[in-house]
C-alpha atoms as a PDB file:
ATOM      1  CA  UNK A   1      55.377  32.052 148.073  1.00  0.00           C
ATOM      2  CA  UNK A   2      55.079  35.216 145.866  1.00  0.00           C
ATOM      3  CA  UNK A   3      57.924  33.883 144.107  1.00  0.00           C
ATOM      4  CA  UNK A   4      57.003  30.044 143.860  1.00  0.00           C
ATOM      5  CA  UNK A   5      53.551  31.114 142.344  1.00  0.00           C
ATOM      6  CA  UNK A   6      55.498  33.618 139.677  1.00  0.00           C
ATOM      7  CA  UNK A   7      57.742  30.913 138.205  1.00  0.00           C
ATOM      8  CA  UNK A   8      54.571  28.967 138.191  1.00  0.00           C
ATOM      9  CA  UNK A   9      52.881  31.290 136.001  1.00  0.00           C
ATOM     10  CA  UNK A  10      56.540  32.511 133.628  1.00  0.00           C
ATOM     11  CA  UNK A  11      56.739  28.262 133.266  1.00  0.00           C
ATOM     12  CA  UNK A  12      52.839  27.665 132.730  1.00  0.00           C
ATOM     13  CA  UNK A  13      52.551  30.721 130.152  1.00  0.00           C
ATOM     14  CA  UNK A  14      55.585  29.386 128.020  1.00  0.00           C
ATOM     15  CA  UNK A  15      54.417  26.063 128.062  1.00  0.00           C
ATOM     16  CA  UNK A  16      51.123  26.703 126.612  1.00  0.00           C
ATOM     17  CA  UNK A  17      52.629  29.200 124.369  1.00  0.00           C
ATOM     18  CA  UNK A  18      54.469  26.204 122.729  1.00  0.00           C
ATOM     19  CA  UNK A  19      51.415  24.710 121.410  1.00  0.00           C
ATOM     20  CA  UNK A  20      49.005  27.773 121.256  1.00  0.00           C
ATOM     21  CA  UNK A  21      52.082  30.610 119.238  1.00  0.00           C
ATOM     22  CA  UNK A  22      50.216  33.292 121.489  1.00  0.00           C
ATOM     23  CA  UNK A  23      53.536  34.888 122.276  1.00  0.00           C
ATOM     24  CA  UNK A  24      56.036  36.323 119.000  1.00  0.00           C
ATOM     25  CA  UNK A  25      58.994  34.377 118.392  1.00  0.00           C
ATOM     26  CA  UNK A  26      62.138  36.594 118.162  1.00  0.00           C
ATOM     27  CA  UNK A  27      64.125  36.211 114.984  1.00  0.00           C
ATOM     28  CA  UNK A  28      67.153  33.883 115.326  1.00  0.00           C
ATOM     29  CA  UNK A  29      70.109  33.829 113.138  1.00  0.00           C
ATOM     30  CA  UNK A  30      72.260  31.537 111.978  1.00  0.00           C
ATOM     31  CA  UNK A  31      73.512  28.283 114.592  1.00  0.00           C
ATOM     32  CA  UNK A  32      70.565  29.709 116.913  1.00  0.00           C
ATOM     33  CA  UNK A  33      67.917  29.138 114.476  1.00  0.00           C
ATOM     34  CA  UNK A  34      69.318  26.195 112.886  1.00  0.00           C
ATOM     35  CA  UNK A  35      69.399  24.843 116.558  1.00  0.00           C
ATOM     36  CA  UNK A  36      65.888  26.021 117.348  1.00  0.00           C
ATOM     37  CA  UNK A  37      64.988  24.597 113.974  1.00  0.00           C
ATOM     38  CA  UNK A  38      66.133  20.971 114.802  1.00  0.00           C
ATOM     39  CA  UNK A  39      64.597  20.982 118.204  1.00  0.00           C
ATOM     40  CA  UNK A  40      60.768  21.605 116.952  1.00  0.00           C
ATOM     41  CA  UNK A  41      61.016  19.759 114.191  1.00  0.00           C
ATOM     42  CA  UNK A  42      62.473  16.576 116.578  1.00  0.00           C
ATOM     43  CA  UNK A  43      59.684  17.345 118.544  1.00  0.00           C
ATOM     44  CA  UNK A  44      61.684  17.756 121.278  1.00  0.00           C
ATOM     45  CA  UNK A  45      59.714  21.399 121.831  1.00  0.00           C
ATOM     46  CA  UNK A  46      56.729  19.995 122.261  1.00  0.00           C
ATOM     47  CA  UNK A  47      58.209  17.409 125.492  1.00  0.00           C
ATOM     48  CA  UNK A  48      59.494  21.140 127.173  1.00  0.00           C
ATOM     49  CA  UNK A  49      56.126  22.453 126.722  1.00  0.00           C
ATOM     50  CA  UNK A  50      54.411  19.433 128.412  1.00  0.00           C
ATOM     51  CA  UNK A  51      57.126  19.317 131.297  1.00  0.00           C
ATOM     52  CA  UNK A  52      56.969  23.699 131.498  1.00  0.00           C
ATOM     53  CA  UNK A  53      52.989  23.194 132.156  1.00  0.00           C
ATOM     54  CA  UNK A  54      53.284  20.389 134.236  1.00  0.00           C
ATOM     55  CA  UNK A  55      55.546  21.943 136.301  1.00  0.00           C
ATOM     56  CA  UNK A  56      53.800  25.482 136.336  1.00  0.00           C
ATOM     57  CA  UNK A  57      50.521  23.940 137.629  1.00  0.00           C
ATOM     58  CA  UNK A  58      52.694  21.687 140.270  1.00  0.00           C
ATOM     59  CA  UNK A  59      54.619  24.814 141.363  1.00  0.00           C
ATOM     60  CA  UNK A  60      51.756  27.009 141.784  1.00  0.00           C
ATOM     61  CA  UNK A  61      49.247  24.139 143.354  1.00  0.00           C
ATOM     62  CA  UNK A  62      52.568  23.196 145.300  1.00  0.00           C
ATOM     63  CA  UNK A  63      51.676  19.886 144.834  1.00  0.00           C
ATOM     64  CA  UNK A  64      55.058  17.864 143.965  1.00  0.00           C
ATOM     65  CA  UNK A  65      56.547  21.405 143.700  1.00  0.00           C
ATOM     66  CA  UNK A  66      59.630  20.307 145.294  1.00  0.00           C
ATOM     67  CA  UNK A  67      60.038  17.567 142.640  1.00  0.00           C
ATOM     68  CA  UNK A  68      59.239  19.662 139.282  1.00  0.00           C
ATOM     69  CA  UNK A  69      61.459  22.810 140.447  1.00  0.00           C
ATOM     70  CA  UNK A  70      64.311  20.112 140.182  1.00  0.00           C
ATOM     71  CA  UNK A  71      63.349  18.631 136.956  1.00  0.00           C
ATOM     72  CA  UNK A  72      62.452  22.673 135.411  1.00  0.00           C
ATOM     73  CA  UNK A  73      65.971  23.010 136.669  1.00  0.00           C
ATOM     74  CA  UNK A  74      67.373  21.555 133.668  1.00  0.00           C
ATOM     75  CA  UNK A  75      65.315  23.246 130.976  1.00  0.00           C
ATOM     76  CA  UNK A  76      66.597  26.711 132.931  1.00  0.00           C
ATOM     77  CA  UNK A  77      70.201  25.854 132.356  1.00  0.00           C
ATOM     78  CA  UNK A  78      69.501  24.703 128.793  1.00  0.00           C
ATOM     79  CA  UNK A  79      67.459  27.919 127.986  1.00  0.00           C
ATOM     80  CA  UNK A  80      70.525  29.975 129.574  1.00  0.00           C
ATOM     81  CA  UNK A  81      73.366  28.044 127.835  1.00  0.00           C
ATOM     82  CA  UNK A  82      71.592  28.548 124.768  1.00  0.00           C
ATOM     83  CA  UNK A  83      71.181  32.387 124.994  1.00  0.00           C
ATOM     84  CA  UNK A  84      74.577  32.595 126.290  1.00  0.00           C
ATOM     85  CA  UNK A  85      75.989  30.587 123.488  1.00  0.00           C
ATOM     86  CA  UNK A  86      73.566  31.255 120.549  1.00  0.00           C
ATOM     87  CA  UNK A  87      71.622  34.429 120.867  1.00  0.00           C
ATOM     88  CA  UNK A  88      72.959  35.985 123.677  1.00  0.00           C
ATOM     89  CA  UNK A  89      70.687  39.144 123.379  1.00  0.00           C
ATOM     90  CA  UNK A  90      67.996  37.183 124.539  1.00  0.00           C
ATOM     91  CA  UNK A  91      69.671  35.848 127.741  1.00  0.00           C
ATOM     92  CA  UNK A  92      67.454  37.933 130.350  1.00  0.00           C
ATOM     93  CA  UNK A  93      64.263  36.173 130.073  1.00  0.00           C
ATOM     94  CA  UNK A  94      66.394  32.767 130.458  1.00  0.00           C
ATOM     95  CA  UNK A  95      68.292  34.705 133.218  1.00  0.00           C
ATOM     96  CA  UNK A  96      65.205  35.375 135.346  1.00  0.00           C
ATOM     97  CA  UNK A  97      63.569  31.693 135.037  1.00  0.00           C
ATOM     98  CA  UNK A  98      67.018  30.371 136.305  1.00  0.00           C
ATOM     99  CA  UNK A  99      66.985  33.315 139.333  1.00  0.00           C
ATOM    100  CA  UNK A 100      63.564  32.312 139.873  1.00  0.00           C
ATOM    101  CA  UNK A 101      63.746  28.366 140.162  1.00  0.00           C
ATOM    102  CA  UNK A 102      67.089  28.581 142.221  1.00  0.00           C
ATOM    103  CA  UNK A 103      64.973  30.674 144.792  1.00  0.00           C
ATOM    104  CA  UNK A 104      62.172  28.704 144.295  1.00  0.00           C
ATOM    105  CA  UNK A 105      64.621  25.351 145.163  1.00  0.00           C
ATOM    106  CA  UNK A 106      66.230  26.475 148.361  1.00  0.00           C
ATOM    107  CA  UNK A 107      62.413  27.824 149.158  1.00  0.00           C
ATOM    108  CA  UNK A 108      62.048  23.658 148.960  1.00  0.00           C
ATOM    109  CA  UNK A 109      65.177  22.573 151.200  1.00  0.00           C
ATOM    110  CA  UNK A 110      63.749  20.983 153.968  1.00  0.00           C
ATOM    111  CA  UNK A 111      61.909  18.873 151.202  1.00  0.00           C
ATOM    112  CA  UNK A 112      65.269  17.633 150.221  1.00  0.00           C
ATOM    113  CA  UNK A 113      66.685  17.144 153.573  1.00  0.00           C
ATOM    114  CA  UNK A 114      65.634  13.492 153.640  1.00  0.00           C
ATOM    115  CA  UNK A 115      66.585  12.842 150.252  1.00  0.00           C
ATOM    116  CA  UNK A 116      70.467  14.233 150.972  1.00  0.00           C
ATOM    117  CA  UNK A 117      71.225  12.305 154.093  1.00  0.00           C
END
């Protein structure tokens, strides 16, 4: 539970953080930031925010928990492939929220039980 409700809150603060800029950005270089670059200006930044907070509040009410840990499941691959690809000194935040929502999925398994047989 400790951990369910702390990926809540990592999720829900970086979320918010993509609309409020509470938080420094890091400096990126080169493909990184030309990649970072493309993905707020598509917009596409501002969809991860909406899905990190929906998700946070879901995993900390545990309310459809089960269901967002799978869908925040992709943006922790994605943050980790980019880190390892791109910036790889920045890989242990990305690191942790992947740790954290694989824990917090097989904390979930008898939710999926039904859904795999």
């Amino acid at each position: 539970m400790v951990l369910r409700i702390l990926l809540g809150i990592f999720v829900l603060v970086f979320g918010v953080n993509k609309f409020a800029n509470f938080l420094p950005m890091p400096e990126l270089s080169g493909d990184a930031a030309a990649y970072f670059g493309a993905l707020t200006s598509s917009k596409t930044l501002m969809l991860v925010g909406i899905v990190e907070i929906v998700a946070g509040l879901a995993i900390i009410l545990n309310k459809y928990g089960a269901l967002l840990a799978l869908i925040l499941m992709s943006i922790s691959v994605n943050a980790v492939l980019f880190h390892a690809v791109l910036d790889p000194g920045g890989i242990g935040g990305a690191a942790v929220l992947l740790i954290l929502n694989i824990v917090v999925i097989y904390g979930y398994k008898e939710e999926y039980k039904t859904l795999l047989s």
